[in-house]
N, C-alpha and C. Protein backbone atom coordinates (compact mmCIF):
# COMPACT_ATOMS: atom_id res chain seq x y z
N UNK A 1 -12.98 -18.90 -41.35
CA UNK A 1 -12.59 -20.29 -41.19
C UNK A 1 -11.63 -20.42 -40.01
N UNK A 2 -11.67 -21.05 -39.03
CA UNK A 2 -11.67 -21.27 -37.67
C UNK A 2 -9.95 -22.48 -38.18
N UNK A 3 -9.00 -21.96 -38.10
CA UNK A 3 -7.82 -23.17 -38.18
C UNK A 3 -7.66 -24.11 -36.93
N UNK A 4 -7.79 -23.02 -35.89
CA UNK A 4 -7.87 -23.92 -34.85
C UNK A 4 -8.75 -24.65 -34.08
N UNK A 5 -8.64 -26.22 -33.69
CA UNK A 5 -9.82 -26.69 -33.09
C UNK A 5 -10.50 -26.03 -32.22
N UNK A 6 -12.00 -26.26 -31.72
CA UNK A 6 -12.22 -25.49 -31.33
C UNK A 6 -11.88 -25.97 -29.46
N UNK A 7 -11.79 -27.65 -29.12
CA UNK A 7 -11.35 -27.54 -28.14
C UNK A 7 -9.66 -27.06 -27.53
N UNK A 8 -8.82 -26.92 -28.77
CA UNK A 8 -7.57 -26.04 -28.39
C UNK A 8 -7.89 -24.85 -28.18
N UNK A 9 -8.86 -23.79 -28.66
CA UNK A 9 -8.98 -22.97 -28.47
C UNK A 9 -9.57 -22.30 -27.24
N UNK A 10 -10.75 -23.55 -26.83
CA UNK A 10 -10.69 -23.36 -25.39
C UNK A 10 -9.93 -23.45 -24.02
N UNK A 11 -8.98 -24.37 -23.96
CA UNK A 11 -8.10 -24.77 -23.28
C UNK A 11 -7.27 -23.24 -23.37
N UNK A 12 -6.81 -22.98 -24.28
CA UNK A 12 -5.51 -21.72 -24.31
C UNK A 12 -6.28 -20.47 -23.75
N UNK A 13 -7.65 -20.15 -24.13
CA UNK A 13 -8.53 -19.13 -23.39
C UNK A 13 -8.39 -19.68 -21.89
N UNK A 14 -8.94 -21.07 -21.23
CA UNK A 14 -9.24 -20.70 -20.36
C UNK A 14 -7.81 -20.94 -19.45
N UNK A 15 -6.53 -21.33 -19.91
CA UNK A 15 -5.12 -21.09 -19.50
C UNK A 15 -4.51 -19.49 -19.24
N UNK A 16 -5.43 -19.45 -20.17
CA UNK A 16 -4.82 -17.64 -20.16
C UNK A 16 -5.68 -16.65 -19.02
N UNK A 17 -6.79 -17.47 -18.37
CA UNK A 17 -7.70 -16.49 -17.59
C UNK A 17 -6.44 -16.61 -16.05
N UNK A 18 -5.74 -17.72 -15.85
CA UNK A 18 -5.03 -18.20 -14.91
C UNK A 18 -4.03 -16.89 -14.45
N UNK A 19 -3.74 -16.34 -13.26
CA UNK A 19 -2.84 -14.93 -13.05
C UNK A 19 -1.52 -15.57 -13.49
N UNK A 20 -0.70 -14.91 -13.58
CA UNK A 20 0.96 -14.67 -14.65
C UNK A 20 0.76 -15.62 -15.70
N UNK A 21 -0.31 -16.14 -16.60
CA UNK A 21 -0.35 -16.81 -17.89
C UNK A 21 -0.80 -16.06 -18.88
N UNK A 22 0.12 -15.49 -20.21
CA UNK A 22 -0.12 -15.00 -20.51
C UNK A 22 -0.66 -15.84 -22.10
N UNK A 23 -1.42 -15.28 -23.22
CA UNK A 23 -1.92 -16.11 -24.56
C UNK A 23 -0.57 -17.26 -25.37
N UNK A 24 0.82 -16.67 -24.82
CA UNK A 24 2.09 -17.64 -25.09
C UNK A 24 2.12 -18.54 -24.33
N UNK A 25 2.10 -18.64 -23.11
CA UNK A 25 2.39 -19.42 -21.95
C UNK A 25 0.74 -20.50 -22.27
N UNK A 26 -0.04 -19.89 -22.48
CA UNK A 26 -0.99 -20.78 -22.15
C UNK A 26 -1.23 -21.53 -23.27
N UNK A 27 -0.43 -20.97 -24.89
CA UNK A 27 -0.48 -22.15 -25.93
C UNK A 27 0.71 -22.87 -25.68
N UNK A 28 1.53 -22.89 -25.14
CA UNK A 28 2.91 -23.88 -25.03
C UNK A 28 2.18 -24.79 -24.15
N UNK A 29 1.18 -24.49 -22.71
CA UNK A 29 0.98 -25.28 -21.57
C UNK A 29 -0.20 -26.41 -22.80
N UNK A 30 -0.90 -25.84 -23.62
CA UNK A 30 -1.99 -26.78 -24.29
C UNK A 30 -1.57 -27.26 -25.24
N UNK A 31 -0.35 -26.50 -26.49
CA UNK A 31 0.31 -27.90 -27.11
C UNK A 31 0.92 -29.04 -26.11
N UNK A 32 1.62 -28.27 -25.23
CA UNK A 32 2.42 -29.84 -24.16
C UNK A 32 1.27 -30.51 -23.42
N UNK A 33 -0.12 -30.51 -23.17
CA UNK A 33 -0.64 -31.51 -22.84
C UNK A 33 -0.81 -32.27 -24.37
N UNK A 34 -1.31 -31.24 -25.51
CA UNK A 34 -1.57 -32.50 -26.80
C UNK A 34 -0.52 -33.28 -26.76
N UNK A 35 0.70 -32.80 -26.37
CA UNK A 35 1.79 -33.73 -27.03
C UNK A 35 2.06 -35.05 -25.69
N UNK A 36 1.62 -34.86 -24.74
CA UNK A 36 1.79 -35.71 -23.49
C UNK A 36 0.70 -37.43 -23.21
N UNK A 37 1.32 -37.97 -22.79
CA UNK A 37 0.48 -39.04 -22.51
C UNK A 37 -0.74 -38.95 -22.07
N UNK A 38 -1.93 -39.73 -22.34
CA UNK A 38 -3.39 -39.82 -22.15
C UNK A 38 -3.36 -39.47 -20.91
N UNK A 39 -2.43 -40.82 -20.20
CA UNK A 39 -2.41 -40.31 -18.63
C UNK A 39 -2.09 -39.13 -17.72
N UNK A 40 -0.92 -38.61 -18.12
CA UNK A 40 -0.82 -37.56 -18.00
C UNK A 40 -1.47 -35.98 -17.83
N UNK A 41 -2.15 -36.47 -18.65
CA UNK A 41 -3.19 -35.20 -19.02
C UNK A 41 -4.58 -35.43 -18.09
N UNK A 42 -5.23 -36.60 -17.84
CA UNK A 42 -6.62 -37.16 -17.57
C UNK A 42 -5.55 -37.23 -15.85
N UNK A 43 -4.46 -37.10 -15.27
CA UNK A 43 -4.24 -36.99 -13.70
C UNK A 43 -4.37 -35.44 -13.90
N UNK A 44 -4.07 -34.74 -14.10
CA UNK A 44 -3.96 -33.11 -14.16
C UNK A 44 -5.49 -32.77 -13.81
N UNK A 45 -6.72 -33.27 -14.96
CA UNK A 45 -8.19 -32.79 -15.36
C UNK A 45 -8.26 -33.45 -13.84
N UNK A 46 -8.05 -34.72 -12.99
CA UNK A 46 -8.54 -35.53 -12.06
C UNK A 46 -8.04 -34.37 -10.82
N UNK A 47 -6.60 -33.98 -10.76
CA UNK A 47 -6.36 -33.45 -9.90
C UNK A 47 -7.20 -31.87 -9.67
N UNK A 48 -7.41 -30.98 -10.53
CA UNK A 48 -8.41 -30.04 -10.49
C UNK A 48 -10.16 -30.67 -10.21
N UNK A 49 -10.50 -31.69 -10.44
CA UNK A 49 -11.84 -32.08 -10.26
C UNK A 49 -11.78 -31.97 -8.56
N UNK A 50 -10.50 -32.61 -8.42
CA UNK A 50 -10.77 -33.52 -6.56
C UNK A 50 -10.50 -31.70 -6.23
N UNK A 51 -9.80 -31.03 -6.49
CA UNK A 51 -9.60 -29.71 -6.05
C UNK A 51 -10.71 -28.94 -5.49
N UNK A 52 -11.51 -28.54 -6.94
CA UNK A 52 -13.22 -28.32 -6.60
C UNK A 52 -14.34 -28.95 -6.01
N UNK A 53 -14.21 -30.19 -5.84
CA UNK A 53 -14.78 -30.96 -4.44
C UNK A 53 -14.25 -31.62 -3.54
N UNK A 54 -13.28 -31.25 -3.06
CA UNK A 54 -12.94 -31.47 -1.75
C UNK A 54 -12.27 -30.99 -0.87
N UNK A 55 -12.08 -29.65 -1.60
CA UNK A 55 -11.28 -28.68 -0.89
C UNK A 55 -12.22 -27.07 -0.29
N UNK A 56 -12.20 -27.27 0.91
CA UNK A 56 -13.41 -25.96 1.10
C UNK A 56 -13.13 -24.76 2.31
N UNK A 57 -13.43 -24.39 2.92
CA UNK A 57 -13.00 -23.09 3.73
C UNK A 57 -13.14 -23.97 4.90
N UNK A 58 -11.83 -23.71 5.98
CA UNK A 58 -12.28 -23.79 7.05
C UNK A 58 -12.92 -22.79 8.20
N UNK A 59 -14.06 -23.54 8.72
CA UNK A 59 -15.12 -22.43 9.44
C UNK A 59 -14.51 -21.63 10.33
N UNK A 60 -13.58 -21.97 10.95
CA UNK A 60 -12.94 -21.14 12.20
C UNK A 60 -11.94 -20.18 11.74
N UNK A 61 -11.09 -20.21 10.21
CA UNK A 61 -10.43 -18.96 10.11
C UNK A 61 -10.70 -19.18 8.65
N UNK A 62 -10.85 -19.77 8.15
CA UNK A 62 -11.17 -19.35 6.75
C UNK A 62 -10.09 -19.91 5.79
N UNK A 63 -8.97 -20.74 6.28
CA UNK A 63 -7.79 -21.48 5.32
C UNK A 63 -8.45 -22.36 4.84
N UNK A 64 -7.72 -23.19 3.33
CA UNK A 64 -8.19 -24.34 2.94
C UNK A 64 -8.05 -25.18 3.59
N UNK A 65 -9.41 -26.27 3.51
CA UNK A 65 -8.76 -27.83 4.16
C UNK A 65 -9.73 -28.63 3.55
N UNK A 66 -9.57 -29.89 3.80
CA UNK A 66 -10.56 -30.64 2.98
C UNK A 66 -11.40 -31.24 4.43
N UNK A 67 -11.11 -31.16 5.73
CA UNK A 67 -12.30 -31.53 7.36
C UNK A 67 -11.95 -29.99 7.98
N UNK A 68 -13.50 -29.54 8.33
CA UNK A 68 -13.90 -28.53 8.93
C UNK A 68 -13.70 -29.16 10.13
N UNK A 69 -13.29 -28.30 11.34
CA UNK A 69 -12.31 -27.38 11.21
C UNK A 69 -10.72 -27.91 10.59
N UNK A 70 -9.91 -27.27 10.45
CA UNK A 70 -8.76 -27.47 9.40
C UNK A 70 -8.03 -27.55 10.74
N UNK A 71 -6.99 -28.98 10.08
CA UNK A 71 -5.58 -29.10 11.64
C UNK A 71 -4.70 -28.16 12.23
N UNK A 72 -5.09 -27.29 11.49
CA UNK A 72 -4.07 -25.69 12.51
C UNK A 72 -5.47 -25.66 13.71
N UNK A 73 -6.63 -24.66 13.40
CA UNK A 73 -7.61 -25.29 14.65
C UNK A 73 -7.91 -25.86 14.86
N UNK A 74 -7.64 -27.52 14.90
CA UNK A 74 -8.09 -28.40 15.93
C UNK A 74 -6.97 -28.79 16.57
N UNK A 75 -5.54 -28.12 16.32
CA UNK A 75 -3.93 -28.83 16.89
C UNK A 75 -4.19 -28.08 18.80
N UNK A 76 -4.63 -29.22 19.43
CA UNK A 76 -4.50 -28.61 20.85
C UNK A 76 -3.24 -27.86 21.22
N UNK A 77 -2.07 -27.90 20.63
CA UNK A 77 -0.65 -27.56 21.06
C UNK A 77 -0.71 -26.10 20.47
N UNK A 78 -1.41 -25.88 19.65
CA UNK A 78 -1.68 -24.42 18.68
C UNK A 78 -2.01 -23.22 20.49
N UNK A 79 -1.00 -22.14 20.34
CA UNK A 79 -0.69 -21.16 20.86
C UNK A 79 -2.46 -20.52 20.97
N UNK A 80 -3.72 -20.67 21.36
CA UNK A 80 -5.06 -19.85 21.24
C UNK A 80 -5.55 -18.66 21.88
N UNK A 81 -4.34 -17.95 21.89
CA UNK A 81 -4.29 -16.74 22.69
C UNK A 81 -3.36 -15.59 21.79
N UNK A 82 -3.20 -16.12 20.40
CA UNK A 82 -2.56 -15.52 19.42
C UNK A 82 -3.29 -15.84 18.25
N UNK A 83 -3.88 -14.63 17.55
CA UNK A 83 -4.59 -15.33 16.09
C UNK A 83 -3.63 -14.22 14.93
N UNK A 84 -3.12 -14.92 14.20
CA UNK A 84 -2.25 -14.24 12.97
C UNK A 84 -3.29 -13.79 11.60
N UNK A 85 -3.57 -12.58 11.64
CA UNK A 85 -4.49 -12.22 10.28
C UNK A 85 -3.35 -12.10 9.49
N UNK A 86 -3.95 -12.80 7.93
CA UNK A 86 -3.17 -12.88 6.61
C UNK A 86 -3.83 -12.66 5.70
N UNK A 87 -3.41 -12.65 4.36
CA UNK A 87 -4.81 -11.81 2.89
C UNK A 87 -5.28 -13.13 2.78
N UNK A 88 -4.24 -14.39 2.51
CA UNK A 88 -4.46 -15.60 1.59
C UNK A 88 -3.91 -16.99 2.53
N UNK A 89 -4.55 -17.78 1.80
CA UNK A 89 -3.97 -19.21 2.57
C UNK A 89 -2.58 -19.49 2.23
N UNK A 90 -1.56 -18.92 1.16
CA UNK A 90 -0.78 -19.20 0.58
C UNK A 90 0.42 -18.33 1.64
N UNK A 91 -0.02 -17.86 2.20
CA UNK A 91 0.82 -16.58 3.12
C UNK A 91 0.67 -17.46 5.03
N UNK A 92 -0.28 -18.77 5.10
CA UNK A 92 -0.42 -19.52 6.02
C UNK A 92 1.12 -20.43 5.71
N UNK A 93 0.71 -20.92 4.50
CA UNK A 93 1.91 -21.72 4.36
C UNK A 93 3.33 -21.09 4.34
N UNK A 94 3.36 -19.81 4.07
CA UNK A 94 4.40 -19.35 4.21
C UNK A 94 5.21 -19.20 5.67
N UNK A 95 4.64 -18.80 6.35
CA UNK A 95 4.34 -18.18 7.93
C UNK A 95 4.71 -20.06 8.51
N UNK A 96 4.00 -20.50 8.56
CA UNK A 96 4.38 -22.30 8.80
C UNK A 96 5.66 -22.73 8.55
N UNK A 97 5.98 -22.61 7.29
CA UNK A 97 7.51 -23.09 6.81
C UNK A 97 8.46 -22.59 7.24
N UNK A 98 8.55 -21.28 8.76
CA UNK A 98 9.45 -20.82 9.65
C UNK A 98 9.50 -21.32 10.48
N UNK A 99 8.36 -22.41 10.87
CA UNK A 99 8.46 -22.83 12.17
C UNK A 99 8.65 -21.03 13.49
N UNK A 100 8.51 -20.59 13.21
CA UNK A 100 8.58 -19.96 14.25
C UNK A 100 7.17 -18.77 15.10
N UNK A 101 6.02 -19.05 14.64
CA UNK A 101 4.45 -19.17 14.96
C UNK A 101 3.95 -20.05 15.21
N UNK A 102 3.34 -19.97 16.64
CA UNK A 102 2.94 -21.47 16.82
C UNK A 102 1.38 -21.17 17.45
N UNK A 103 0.59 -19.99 17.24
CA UNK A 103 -0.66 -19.81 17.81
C UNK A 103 -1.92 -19.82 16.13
N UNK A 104 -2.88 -19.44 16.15
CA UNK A 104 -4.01 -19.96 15.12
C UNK A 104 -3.61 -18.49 13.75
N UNK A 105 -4.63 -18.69 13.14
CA UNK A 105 -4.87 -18.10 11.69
C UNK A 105 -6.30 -17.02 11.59
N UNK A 106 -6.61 -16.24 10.96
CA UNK A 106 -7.54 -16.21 9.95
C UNK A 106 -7.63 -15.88 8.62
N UNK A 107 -7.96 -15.56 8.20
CA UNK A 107 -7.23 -15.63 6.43
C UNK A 107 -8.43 -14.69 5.98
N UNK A 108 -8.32 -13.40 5.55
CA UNK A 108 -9.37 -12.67 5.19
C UNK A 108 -9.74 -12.89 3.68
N UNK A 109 -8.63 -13.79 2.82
CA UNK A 109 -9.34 -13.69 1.16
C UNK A 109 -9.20 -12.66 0.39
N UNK A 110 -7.85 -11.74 0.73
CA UNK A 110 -7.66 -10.44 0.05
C UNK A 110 -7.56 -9.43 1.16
N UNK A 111 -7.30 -8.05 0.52
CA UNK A 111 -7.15 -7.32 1.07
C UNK A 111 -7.95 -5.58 0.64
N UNK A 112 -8.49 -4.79 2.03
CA UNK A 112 -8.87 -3.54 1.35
C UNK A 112 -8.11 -2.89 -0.38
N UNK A 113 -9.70 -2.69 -1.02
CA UNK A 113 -8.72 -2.25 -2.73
C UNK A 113 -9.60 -1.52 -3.37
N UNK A 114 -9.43 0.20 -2.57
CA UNK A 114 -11.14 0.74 -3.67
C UNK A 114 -10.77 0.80 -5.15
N UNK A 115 -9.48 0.70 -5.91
CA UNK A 115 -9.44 0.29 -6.95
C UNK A 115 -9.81 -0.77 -7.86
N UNK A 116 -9.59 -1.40 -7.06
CA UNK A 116 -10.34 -3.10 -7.70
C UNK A 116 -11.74 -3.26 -6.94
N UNK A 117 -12.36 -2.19 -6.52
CA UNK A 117 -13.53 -2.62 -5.53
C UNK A 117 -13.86 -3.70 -4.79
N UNK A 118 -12.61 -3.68 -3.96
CA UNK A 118 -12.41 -4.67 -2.79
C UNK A 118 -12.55 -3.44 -1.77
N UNK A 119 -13.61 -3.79 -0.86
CA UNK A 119 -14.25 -2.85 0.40
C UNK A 119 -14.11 -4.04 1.85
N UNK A 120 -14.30 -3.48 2.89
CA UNK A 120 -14.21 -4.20 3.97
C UNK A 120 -15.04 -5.39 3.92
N UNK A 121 -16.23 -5.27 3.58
CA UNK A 121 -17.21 -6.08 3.66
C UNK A 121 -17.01 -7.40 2.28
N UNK A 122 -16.20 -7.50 2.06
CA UNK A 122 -15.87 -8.29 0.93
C UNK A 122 -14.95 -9.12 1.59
N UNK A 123 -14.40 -8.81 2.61
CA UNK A 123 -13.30 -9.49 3.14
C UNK A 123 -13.97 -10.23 4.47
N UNK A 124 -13.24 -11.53 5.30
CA UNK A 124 -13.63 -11.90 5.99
C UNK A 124 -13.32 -11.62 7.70
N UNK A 125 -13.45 -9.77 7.74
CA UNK A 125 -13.18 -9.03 8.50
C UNK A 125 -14.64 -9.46 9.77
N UNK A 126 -15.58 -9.20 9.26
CA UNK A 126 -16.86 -9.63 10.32
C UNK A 126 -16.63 -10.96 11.33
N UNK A 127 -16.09 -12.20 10.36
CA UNK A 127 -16.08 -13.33 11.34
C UNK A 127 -14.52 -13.29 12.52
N UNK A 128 -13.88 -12.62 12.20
CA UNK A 128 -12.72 -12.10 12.69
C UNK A 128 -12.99 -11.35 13.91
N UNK A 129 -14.32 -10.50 13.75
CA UNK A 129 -14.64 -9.52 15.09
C UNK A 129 -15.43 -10.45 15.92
N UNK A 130 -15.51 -11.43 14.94
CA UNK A 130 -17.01 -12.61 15.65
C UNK A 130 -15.92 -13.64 16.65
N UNK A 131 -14.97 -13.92 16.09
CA UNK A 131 -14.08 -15.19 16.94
C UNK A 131 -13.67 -14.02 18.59
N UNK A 132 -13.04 -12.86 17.95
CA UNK A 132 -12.41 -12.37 19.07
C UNK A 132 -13.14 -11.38 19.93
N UNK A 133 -14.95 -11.90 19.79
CA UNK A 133 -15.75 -11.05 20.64
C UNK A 133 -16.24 -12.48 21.73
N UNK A 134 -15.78 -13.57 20.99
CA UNK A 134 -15.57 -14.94 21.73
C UNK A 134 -14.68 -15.34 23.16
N UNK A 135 -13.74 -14.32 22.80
CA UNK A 135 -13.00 -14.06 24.17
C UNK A 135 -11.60 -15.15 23.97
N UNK A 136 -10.43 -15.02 25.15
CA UNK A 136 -9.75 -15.78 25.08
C UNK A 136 -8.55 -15.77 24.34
N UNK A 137 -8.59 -14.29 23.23
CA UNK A 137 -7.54 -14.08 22.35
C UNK A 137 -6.60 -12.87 22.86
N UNK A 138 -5.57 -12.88 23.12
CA UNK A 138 -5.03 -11.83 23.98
C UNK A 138 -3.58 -11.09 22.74
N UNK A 139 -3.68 -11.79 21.29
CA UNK A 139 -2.74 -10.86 20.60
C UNK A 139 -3.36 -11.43 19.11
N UNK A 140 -3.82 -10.18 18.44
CA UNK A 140 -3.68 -10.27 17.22
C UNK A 140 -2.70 -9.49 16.12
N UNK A 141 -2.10 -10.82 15.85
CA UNK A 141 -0.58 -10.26 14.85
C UNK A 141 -1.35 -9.62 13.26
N UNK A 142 -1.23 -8.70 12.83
CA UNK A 142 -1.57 -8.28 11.48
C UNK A 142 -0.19 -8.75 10.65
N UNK A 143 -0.65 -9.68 9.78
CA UNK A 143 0.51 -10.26 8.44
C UNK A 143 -0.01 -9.68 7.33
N UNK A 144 -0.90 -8.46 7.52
CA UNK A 144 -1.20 -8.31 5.67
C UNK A 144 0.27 -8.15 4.84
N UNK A 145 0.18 -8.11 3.90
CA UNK A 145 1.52 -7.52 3.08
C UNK A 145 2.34 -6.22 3.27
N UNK A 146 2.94 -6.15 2.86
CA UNK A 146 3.75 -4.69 2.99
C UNK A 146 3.48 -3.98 1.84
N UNK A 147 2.24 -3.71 1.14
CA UNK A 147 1.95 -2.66 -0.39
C UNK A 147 0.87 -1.91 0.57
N UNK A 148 0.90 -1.06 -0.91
CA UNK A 148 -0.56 -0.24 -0.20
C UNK A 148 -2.08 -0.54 0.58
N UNK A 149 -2.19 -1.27 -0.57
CA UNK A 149 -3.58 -2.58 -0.12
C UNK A 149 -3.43 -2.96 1.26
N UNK A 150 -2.53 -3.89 2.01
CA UNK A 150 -2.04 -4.60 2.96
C UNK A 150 -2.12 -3.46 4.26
N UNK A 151 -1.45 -2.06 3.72
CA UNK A 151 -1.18 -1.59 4.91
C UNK A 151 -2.63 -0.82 5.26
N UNK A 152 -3.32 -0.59 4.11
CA UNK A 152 -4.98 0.38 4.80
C UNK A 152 -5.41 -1.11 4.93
N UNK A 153 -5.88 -2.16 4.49
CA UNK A 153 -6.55 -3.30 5.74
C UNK A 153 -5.88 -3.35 7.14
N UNK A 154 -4.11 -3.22 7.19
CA UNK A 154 -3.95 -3.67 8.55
C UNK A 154 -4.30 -2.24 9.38
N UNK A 155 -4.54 -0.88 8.63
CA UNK A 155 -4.87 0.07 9.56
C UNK A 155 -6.42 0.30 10.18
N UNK A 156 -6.88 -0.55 8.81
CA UNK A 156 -8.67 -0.43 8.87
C UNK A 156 -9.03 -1.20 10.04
N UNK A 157 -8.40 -2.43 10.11
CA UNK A 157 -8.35 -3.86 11.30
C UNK A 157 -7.85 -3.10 12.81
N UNK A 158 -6.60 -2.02 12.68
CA UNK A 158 -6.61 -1.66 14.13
C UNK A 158 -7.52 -1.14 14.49
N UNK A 159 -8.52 0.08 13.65
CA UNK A 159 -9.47 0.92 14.20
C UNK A 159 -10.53 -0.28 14.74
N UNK A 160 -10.68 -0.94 14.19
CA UNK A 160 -11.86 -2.16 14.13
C UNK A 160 -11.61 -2.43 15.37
N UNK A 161 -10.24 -3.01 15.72
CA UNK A 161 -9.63 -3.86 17.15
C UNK A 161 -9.64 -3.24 18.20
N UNK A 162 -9.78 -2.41 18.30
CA UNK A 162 -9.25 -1.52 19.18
C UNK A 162 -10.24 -1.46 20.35
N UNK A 163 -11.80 -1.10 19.64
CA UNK A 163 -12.91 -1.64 21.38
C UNK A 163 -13.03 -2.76 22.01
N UNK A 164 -12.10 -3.69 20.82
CA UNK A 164 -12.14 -5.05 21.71
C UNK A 164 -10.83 -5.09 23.17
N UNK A 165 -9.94 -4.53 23.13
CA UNK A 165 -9.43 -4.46 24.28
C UNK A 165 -8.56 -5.72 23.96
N UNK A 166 -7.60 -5.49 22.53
CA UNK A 166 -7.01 -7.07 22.75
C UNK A 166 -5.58 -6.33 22.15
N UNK A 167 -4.73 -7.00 22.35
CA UNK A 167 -3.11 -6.46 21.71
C UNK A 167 -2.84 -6.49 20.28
N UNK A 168 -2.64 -5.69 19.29
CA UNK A 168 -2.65 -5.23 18.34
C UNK A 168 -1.20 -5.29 17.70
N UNK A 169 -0.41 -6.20 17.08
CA UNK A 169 0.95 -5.96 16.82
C UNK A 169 0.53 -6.23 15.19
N UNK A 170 2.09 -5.71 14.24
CA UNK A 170 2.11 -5.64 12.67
C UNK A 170 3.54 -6.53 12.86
N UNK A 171 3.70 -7.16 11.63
CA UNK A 171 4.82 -7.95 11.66
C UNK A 171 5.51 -7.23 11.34
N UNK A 172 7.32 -6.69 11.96
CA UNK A 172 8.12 -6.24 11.77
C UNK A 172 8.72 -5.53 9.78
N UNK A 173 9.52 -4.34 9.93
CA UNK A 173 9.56 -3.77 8.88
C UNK A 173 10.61 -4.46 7.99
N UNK A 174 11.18 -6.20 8.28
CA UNK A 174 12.11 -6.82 7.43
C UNK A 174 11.40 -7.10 6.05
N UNK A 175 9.94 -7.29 5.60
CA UNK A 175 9.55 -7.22 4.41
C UNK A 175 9.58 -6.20 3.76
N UNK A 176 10.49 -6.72 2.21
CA UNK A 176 10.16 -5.28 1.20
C UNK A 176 8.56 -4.65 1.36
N UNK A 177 8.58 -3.74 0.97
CA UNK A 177 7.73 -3.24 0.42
C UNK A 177 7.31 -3.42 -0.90
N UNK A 178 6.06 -3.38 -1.53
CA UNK A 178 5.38 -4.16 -2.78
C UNK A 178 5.75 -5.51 -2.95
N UNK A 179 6.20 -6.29 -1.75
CA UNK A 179 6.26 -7.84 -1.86
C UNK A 179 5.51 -8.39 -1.34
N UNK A 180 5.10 -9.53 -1.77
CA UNK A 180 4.14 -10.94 -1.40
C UNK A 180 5.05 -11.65 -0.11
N UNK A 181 4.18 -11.92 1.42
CA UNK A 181 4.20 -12.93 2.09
C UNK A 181 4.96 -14.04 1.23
N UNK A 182 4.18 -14.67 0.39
CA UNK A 182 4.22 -16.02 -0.44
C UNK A 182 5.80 -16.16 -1.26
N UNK A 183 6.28 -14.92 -1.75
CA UNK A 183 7.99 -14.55 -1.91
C UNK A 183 8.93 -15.10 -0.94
N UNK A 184 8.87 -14.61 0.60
CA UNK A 184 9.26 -14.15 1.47
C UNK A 184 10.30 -15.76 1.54
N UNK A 185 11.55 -15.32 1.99
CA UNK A 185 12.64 -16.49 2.56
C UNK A 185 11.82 -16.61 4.19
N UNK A 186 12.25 -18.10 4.32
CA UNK A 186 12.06 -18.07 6.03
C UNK A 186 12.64 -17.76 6.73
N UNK A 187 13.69 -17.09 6.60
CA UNK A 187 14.49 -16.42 7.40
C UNK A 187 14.00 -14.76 7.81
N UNK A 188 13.47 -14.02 6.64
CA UNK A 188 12.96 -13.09 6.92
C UNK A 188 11.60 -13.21 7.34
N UNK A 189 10.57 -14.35 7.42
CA UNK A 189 9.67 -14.57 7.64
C UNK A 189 9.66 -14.38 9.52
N UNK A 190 10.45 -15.53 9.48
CA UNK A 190 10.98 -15.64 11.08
C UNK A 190 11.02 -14.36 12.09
N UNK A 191 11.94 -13.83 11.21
CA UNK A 191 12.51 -12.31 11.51
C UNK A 191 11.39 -11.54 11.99
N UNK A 192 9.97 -11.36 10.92
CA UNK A 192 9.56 -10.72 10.50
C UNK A 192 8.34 -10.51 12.18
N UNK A 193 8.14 -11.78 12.27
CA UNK A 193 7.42 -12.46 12.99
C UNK A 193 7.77 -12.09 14.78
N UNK A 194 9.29 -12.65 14.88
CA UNK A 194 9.95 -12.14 16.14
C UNK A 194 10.13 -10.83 16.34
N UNK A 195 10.16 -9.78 15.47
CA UNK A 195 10.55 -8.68 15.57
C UNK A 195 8.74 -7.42 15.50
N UNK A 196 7.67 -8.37 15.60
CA UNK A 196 6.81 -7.61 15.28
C UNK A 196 6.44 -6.72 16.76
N UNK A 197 5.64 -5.53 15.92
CA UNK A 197 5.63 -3.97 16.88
C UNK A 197 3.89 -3.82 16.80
N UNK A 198 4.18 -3.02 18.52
CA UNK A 198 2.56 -2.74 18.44
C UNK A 198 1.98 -1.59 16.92
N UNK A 199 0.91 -1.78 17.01
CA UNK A 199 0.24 -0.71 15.72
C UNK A 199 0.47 0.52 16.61
C-alpha cells in the first residue's frame, strides 16, 4: 500500500536526480511547492518549459543562448584573436563577471574522464580544431579547472594545438586545486586570467 501519492512521489524522485539534491532536500523542495501558491508553482513548471525550448547551443562556441550565434560572438568589440576554452557555460559566466577577458569562448561540455567514460570525442574538442583551422586566432587560453579531469583535457588540447601554430597559454596557478571555475571570487578569476603561462 503506496502512502504516498503517486504524483509526490514523482516529483521527490525526479528532484533527487538534480546534482547536490539529495532524497531530504528533494522532499522539503516538493512539500514547499504543495504548500506554496498555485502561482508559484505553475511560474517555476513555466520557467523550466521556456528553458527546454528556447534555450540551445550556440554554433560558434558552444555557450547557451536563446539567437545563434550567442552575443559574446556576434559583440564586434569581442578581442577575435583570443578564444578562452572552458568545461561549462557556467565557468563563461564566471570568467565575464571579472570584466577582465575581453576576446571569444568555446565551451567543450565537460572535461577528459576515463572514469566516468568521458573520452575526447565526447567533448566539443573537433569544432574547436574546426574554428582555429579557420585562421585568425593567435592565443588560445586553456580555463579547464584545476582537478585531475581539467588538467589531462588542458594537456590533451596542447598536444592537439600544437600543429596549428597558434599560442597556447593555461590560466595562472591562483586556482585551488579540486575547485570549480564557477566557485572562483573575481578577484582570483582576474588574477588568474592576467597571470596566465605558456603550456
Amino acid at each position: 500500500m503506496q502512502i504516498t501519492p503517486e504524483p509526490v512521489t514523482r516529483l521527490i524522485e525526479e528532484f533527487s536526480r538534480l546534482p547536490g539534491i539529495g532524497p531530504k532536500t528533494a522532499s522539503r523542495l516538493t512539500f514547499y511547492l504543495l504548500r506554496s501558491p498555485a502561482e508559484q508553482t505553475m511560474a517555476l513548471a513555466e520557467a523550466i518549459r521556456q528553458l527546454k525550448e528556447r534555450i540551445s547551443f550556440c554554433e560558434v562556441c558552444y555557450n547557451i543562448t536563446e539567437v545563434s550565434p550567442c552575443p559574446i560572438c556576434r559583440d564586434e568589440h569581442r578581442d577575435r584573436t583570443q578564444i578562452c576554452v572552458v568545461e561549462e557555460p557556467l565557468d563563461v559566466l564566471a570568467l565575464e563577471r571579472t570584466r577582465a577577458y575581453h576576446g571569444l569562448y568555446h565551451v567543450l561540455h565537460g572535461a577528459i574522464s576515463p572514469v566516468e567514460g568521458i573520452g575526447p570525442d565526447d567533448l566539443r574538442i573537433a569544432e574547436l580544431l574546426e574554428r582555429l583551422r579557420g585562421g585568425g586566432v593567435g592565443e588560445v587560453i586553456l580555463a579547464t579547472n584545476p582537478s585531475l579531469e581539467g588538467e589531462a583535457t588542458a594537456m590533451y588540447l596542447e598536444r592537439r594545438l600544437a600543429p596549428l601554430n597558434v599560442r597556447v597559454t593555461r590560466l595562472a596557478r591562483g586556482l585551488p586545486v579540486g575547485g570549480d571555475l564557477e566557485y572562483a571570487d573575481e578577484i582570483t578569476l582576474a588574477r588568474a586570467i592576467e597571470g596566465r603561462q605558456e603550456m
